[in-house]
Protein backbone atom coordinates (compact mmCIF):
# COMPACT_ATOMS: atom_id res chain seq x y z
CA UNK A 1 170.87 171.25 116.47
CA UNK A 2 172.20 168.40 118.54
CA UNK A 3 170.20 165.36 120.10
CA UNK A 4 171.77 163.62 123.58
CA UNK A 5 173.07 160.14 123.02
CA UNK A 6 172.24 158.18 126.01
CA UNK A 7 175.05 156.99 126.58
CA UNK A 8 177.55 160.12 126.01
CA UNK A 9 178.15 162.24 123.45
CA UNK A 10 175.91 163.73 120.80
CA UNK A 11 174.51 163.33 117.19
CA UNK A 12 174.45 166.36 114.61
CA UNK A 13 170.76 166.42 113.19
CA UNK A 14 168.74 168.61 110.80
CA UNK A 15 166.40 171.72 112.38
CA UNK A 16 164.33 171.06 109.26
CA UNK A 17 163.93 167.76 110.41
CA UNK A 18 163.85 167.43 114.05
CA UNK A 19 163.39 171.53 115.17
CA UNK A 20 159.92 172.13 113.32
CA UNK A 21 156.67 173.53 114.84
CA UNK A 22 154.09 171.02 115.49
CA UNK A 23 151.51 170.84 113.03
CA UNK A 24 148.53 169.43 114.68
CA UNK A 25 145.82 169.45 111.72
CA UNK A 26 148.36 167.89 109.47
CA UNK A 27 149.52 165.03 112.46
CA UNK A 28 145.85 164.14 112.41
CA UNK A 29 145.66 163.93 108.85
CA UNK A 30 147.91 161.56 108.31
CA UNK A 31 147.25 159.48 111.29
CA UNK A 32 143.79 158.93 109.73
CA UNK A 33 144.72 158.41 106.50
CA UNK A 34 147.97 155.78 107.42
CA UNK A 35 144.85 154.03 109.66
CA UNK A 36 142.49 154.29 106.98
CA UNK A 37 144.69 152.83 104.05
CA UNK A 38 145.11 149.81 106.67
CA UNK A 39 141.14 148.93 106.40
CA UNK A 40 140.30 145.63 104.36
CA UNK A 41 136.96 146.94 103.21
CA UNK A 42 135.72 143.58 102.38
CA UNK A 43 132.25 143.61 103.60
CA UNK A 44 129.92 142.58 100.92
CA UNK A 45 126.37 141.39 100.24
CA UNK A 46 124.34 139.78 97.53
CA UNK A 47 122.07 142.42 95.48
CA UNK A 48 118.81 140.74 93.71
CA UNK A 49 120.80 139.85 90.34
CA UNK A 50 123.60 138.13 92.53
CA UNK A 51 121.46 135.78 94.69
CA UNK A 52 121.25 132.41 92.85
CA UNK A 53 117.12 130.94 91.68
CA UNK A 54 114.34 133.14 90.58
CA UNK A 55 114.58 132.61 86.83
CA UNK A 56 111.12 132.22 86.59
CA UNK A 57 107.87 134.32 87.22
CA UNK A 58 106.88 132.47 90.52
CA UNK A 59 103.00 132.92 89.73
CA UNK A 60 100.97 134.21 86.03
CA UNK A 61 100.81 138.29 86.11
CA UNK A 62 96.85 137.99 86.80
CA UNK A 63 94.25 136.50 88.15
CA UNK A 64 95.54 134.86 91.67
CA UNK A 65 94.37 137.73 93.67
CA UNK A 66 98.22 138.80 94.78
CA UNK A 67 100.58 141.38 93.92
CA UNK A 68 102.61 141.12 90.72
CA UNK A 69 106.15 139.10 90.98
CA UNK A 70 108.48 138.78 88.50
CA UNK A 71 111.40 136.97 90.70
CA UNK A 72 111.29 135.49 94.08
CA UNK A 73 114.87 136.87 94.65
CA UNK A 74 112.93 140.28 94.93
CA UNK A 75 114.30 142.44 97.89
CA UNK A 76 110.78 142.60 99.19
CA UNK A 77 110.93 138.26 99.52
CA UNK A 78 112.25 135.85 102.16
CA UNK A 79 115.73 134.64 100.56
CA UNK A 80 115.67 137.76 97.96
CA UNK A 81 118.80 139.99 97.33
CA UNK A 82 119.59 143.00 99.33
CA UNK A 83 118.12 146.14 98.07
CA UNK A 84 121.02 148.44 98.62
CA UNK A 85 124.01 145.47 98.91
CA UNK A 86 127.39 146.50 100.28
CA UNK A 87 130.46 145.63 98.32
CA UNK A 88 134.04 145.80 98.44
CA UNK A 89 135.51 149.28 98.92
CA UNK A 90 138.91 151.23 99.41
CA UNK A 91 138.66 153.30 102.53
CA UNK A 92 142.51 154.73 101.60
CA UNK A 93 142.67 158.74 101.45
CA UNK A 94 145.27 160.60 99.58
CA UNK A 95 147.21 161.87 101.47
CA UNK A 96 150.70 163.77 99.27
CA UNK A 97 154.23 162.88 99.66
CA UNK A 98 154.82 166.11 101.13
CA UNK A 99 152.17 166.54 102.66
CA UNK A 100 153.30 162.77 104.98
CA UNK A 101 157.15 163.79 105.24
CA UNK A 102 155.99 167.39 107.09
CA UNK A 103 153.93 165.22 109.32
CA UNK A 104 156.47 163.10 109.96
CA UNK A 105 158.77 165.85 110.55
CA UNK A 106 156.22 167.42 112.80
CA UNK A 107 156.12 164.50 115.37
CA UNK A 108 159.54 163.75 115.39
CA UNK A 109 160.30 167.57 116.22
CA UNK A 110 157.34 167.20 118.83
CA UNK A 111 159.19 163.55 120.30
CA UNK A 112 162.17 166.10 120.76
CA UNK A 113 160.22 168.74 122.66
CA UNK A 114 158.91 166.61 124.51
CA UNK A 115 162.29 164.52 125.54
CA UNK A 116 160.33 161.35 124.52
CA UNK A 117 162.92 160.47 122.12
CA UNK A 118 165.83 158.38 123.30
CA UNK A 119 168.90 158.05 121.15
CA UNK A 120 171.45 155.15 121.31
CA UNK A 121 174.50 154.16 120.10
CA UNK A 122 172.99 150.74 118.67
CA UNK A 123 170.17 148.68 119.54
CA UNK A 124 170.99 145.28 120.12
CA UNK A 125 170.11 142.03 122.16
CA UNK A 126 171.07 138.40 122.78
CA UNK A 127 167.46 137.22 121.80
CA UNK A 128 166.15 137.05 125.50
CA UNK A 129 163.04 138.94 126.56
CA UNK A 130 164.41 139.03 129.89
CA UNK A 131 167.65 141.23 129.03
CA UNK A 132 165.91 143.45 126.60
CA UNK A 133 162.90 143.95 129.36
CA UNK A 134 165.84 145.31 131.48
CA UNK A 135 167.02 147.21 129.20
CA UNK A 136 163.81 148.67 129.01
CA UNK A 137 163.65 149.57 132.85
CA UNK A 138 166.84 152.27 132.08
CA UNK A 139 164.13 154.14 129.78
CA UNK A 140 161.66 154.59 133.12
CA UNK A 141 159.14 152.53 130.43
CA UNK A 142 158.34 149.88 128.68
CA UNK A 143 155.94 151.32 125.90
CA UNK A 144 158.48 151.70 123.88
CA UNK A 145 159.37 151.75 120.41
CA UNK A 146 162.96 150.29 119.21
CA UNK A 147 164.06 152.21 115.64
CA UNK A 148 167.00 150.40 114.24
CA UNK A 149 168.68 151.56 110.88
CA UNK A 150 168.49 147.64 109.67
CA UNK A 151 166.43 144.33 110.80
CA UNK A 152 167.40 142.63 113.59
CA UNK A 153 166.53 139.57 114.32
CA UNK A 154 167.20 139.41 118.08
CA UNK A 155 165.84 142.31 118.87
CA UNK A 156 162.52 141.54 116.78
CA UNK A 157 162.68 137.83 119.08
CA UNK A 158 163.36 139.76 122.38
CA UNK A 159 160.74 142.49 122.02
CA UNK A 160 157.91 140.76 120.50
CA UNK A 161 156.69 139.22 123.98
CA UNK A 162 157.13 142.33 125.92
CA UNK A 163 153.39 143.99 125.84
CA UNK A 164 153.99 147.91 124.69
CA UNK A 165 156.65 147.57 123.12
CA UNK A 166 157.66 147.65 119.33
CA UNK A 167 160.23 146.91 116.75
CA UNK A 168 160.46 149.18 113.60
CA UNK A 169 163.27 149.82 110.96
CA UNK A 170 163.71 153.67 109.81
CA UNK A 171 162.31 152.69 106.60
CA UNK A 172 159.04 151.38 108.72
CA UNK A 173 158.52 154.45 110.65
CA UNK A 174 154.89 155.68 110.35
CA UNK A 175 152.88 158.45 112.02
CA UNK A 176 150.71 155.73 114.41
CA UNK A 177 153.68 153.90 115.74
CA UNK A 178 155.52 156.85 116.53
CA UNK A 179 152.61 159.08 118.26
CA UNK A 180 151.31 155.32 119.92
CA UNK A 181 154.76 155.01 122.53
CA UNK A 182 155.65 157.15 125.37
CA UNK A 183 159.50 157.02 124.31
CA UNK A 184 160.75 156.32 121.03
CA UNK A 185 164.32 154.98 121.25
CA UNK A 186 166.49 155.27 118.17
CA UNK A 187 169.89 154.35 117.27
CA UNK A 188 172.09 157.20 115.74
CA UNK A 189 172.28 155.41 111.99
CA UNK A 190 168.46 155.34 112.49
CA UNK A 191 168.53 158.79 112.96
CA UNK A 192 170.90 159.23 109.88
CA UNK A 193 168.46 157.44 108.28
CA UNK A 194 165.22 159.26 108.87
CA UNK A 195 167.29 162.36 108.30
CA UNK A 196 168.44 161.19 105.06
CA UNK A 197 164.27 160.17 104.27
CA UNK A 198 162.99 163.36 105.32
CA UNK A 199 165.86 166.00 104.72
């Protein structure tokens, strides 16, 4: 098949790639596993044998009238440890490598469908917001993500103060930034490259 260039002409690209059926279960799947693996997981608590003190038996095992301690950092005591204490976890999911490259697939064939993909001859700017943001007007948006093949430093400068819109390379793409625009703009060697990726 053959994707519009914006500005004339067209760009050969794979069916396998860009003309598959949209796989909603498996979209989903990765979204929530790229989200999850992005979690810090670094709540944590003190259990009893973490909380500093209590080394010795507060009070003698009889004969005060009161129930039996052994440590005042006892759950069950002001200052005491937490009975069931959090700790560090990894929230990530496993998710396979072909399992991510059909989802990717998926929502790049579904971008298509859905003429929410935009593809340019390059993607480039002087630095200013200003001239990008006009840019952006031509696109009837500005939640937009920019796909270049390489990093740009311009364009990173020019787009980073305009809200809703984002600057990826091909090798950045991910499942939340490209379902998370309403057009995805790409230049053709970004396309080349995702083919090349996903192929």
């Amino acid at each position: 098949m053959e994707l519009q260039v914006a500005n004339g002409g067209s760009v050969a690209v794979n069916d396998e790639v860009f003309g598959r059926d949209f796989n909603e279960g498996l979209v989903h799947q990765a979204i929530v596993a790229y989200m999850a693996a992005g979690r810090s997981g670094t709540k944590a608590q003190k259990n009893r044998s973490a909380v500093s003190g209590g080394g010795a038996k507060p009070f003698r095992q009889k004969g005060t009238g009161r129930a039996r301690a052994g440590t005042i950092r006892s759950p069950i005591w002001r200052s005491g440890g937490v009975t069931f204490a959090a700790k560090p976890r990894d929230f990530s999911q496993k998710l396979n490598k072909k399992m991510y490259r059909v989802a990717m697939r998926s929502i790049l064939s579904e971008l298509v469908r859905q003429e929410r993909l935009v593809v340019v001859d390059a993607i480039e700017s002087d630095g200013k917001t200003k001239s990008l943001s006009a840019k952006l007007h031509d696109y009837g948006t500005n939640d937009v993500l920019l796909v270049s093949d390489v990093d740009d430093v311009n364009v990173l400068l020019a787009s980073r103060n305009i809200p809703h819109c984002e600057y990826a390379t091909a090798a950045g793409l991910n499942p939340v930034n490209l379902v998370g625009h309403e057009k995805v703009v790409m230049s053709k060697s970004a396309v080349e490259k995702v083919q090349e990726w996903l192929a």
